[in-house]
Protein backbone atom coordinates (compact mmCIF):
# COMPACT_ATOMS: atom_id res chain seq x y z
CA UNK A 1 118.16 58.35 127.36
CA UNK A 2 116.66 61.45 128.12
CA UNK A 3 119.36 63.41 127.32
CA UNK A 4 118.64 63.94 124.54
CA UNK A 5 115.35 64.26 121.19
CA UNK A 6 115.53 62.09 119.21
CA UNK A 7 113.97 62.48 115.51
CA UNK A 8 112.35 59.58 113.97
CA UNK A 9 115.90 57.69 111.76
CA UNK A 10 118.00 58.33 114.38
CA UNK A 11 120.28 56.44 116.40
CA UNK A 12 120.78 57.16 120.19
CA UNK A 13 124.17 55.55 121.39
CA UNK A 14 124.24 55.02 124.92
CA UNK A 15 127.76 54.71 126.65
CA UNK A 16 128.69 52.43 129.33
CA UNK A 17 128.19 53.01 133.46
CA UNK A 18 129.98 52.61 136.06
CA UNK A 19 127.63 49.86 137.27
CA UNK A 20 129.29 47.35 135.13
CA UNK A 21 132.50 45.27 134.36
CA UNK A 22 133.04 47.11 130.64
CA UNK A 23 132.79 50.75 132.50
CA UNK A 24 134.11 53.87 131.39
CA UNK A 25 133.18 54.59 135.30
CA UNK A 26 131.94 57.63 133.80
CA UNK A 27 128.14 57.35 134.07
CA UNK A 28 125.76 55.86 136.81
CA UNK A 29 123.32 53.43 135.97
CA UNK A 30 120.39 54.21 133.34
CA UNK A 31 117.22 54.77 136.10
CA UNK A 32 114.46 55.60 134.11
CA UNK A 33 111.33 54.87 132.69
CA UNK A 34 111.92 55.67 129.26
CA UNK A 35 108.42 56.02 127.23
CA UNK A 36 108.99 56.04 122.66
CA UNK A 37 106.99 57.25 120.53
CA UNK A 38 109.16 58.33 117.91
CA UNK A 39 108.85 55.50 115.03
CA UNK A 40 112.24 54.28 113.44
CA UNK A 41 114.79 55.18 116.05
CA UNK A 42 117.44 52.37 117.30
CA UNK A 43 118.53 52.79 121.12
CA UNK A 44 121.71 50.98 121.31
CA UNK A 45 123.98 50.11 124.11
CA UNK A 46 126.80 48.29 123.34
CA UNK A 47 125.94 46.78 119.39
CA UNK A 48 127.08 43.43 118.61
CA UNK A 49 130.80 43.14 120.93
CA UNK A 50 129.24 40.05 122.49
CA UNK A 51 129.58 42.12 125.64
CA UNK A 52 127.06 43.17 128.13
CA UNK A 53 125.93 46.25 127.96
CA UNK A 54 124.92 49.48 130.28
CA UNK A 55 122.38 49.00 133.09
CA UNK A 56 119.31 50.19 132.94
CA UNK A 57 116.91 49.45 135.49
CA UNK A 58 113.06 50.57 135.99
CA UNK A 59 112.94 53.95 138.15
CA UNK A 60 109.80 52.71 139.75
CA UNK A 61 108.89 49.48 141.45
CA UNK A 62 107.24 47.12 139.31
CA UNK A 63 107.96 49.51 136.56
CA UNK A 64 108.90 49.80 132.50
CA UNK A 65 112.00 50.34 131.69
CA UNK A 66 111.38 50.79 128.06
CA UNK A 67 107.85 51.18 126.65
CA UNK A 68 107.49 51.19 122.92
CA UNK A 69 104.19 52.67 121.70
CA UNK A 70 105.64 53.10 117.91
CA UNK A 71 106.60 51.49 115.08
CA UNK A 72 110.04 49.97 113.75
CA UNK A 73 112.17 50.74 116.84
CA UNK A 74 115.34 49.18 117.65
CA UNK A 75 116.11 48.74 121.71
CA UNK A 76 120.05 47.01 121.57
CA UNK A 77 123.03 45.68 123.91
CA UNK A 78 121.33 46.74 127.34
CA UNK A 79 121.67 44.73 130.17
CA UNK A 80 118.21 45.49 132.26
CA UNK A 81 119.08 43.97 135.59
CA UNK A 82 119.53 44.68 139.19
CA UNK A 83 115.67 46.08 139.12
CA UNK A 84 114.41 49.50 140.88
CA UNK A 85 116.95 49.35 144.06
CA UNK A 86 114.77 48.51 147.53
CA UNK A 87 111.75 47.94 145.44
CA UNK A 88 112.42 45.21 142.57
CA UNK A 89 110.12 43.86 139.79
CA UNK A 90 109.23 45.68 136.60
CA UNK A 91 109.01 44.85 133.23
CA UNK A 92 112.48 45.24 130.68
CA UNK A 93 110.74 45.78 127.21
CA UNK A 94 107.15 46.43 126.59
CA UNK A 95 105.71 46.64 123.30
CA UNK A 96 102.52 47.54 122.56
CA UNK A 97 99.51 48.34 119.68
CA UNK A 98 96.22 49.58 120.20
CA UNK A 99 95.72 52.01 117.23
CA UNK A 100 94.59 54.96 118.79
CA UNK A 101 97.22 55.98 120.97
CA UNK A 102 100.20 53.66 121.19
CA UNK A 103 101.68 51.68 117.69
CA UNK A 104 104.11 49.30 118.75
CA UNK A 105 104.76 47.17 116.16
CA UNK A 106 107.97 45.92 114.54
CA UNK A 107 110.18 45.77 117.42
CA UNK A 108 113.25 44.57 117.57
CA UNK A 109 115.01 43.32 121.17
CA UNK A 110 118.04 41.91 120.36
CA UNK A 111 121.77 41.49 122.09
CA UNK A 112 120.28 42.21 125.42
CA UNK A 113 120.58 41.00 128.99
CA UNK A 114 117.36 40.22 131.04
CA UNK A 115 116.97 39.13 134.49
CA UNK A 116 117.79 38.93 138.02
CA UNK A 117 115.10 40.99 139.65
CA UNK A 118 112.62 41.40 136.93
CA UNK A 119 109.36 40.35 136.96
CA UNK A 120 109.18 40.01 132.69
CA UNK A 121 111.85 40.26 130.20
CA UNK A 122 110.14 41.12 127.39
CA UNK A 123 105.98 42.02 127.39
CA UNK A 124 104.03 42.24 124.28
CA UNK A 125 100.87 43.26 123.85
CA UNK A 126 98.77 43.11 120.53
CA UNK A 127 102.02 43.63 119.26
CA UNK A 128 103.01 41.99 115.58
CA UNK A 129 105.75 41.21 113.55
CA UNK A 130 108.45 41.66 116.67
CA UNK A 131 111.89 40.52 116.36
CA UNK A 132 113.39 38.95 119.84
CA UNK A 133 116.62 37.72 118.95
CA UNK A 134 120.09 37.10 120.15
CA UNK A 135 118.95 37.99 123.62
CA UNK A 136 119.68 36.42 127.36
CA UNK A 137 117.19 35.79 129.90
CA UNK A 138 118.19 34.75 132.92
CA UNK A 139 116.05 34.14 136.33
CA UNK A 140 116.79 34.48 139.67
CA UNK A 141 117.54 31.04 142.01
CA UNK A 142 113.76 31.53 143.90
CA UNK A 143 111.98 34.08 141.17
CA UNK A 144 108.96 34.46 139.67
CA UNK A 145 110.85 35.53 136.03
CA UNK A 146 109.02 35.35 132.75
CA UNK A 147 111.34 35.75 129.95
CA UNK A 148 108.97 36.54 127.24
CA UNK A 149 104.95 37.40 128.01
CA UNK A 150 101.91 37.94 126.44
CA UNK A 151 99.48 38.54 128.98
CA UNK A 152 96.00 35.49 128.49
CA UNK A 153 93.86 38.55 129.25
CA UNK A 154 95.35 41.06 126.36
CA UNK A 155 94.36 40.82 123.12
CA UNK A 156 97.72 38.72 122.06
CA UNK A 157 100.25 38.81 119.41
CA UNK A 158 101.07 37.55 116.35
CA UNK A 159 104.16 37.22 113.51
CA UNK A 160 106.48 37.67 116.05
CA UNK A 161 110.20 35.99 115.34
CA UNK A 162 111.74 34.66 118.69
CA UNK A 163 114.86 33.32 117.67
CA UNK A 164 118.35 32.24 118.85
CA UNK A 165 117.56 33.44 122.78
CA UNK A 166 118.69 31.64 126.30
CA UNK A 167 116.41 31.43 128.63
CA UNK A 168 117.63 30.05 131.71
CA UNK A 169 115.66 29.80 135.45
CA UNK A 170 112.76 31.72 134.55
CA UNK A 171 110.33 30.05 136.52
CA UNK A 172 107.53 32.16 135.67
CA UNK A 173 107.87 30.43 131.80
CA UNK A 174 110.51 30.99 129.53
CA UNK A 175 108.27 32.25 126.58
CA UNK A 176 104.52 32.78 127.81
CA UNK A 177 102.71 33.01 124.57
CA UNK A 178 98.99 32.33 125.66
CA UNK A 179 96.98 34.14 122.52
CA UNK A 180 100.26 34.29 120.50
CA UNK A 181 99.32 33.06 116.52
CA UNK A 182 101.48 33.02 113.32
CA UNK A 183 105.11 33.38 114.95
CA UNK A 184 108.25 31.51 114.30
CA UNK A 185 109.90 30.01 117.42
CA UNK A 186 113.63 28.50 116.67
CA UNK A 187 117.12 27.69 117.91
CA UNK A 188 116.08 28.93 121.68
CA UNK A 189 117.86 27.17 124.56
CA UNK A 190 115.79 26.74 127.64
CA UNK A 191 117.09 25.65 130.92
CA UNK A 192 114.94 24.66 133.52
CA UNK A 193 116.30 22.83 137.34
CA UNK A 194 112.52 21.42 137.87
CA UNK A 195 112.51 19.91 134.38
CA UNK A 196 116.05 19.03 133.97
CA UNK A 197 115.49 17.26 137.32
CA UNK A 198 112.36 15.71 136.13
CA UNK A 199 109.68 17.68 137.62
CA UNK A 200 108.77 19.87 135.56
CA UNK A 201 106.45 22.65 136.20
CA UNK A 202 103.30 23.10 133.83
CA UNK A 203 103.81 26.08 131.43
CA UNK A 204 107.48 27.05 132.10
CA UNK A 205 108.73 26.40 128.97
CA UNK A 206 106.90 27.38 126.06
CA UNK A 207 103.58 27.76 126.54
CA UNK A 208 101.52 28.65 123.57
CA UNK A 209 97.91 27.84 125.35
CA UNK A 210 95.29 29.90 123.32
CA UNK A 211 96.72 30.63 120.04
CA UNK A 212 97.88 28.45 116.71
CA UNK A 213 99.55 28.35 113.63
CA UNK A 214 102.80 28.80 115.30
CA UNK A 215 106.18 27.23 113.86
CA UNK A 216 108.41 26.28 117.02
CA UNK A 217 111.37 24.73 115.73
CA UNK A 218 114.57 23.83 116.47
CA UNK A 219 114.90 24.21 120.20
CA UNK A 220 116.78 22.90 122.98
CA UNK A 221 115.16 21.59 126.34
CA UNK A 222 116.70 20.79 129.33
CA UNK A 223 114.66 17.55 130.02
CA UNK A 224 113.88 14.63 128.40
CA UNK A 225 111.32 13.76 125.82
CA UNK A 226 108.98 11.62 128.13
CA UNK A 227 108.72 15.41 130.28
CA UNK A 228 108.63 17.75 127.13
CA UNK A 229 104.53 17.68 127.81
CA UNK A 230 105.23 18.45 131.44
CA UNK A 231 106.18 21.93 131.08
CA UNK A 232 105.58 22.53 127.20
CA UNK A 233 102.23 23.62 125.80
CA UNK A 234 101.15 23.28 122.35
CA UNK A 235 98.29 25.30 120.26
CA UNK A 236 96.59 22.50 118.80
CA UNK A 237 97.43 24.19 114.82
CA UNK A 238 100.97 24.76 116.07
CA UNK A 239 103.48 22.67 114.37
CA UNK A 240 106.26 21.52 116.62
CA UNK A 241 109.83 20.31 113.99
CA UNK A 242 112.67 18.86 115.44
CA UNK A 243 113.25 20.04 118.60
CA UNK A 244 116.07 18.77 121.22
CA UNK A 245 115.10 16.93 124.34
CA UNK A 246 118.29 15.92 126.39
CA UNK A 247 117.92 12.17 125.10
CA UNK A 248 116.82 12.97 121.32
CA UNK A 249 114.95 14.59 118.90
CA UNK A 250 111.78 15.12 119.59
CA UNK A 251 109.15 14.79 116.88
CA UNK A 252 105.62 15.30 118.14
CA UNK A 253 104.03 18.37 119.76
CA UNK A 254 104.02 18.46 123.42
């Protein structure tokens, strides 16, 4: 990605590498730390074939793969896996508002593949009116993975659309939304062993501890409804429609 400026409307197309099944075998793995701040600009991978896209791992341990500090950017069809080689952890996406120095609002994650050594998928922080759709999140058998965070301590985030995800073995919580107000939550799948086993673990699931006046609708657990308040956590404004435990609807919040 830094191969080239890019000018606020443009569109940066990113080609496979050789680090995955789709290769060209023409181009090693995306290792960088890639900071925007050019507003309107759409960083795609591989847009809308269904297939994974090109690696692209944090160059640091524990670091950011993509940091968004401006407005109405598109990040698409990357697969941000196998995590900063010898060293592990990082962050995928980070988005994040502050109004001085970084804007990071109206972000849009979507057709992407997060996991395996990751700490956090997706990270906002007083970041609104985000678009995480479409996406995969998948954990590591033994990790630590949060899907989608907003950290208790930051100053939250709000009108945020989370839609149409899998989250699967992120043990750290599939969406952590402590803080998070005013967003729309629907037609997520989450898988979790503990709770599909019937031990679930508190706030691994959605977890929306802090905040309110969030919609979280039509979503699919992997335990059933007797467990949904096990691992679930509900704002007490939040309003909780029709969503799938694995022996029927469930119509209460958790």
């Amino acid at each position: 990605m830094d191969r080239c400026t890019a000018y606020s409307g443009d569109v940066v197309l990113v080609m496979d590498n050789d680090a995955w099944t789709y290769s060209t075998k023409t181009e090693a793995p995306y290792v960088e730390n890639v900071v925007v701040t050019t507003p309107g600009i759409s960083i795609i991978g591989v847009s809308r074939s269904g297939a994974l896209g090109p690696v692209w791992r944090p160059a640091t341990a524990g670091g950011i793969a993509c940091a968004v500090y401006a407005l109405d950017v598109l990040v698409e069809g990357f697969c941000f896996a196998e995590a900063h080689v010898g060293a592990g952890g990082g962050t995928g996406v980070y988005a994040a508002w502050n109004g001085f120095t970084v804007w990071g609002d109206n972000v849009t994650v979507r057709n992407c593949y997060l996991g395996d050594d990751l700490d956090i998928g997706v990270q906002l922080e007083y970041a609104w009116n985000n678009w995480i759709t479409d996406n995969v999140f998948q954990g590591a058998a033994g990790g630590t993975m949060v899907g989608i965070y907003v950290d208790p301590a930051g100053s939250g985030a709000a009108y945020n659309h989370i839609l149409r995800n899998e989250f699967r073995s992120c043990s750290g919580g599939a969406i952590s939304g402590q803080g998070m107000t005013h967003s729309d939550i629907g037609e997520n799948r989450i898988y979790n062993l503990a709770a599909q086993g019937g031990v679930p673990v508190a706030g691994t699931g959605i977890d929306n501890t802090g905040g309110g006046t969030n919609l979280v609708w039509g979503n699919w657990f992997s335990s059933v409804q007797a467990d949904m308040a096990g691992w679930n956590v509900s704002a007490a404004t939040d309003a909780w429609v029709g969503n799938m435990a694995m022996d029927g609807l469930v119509v209460a919040n958790p």
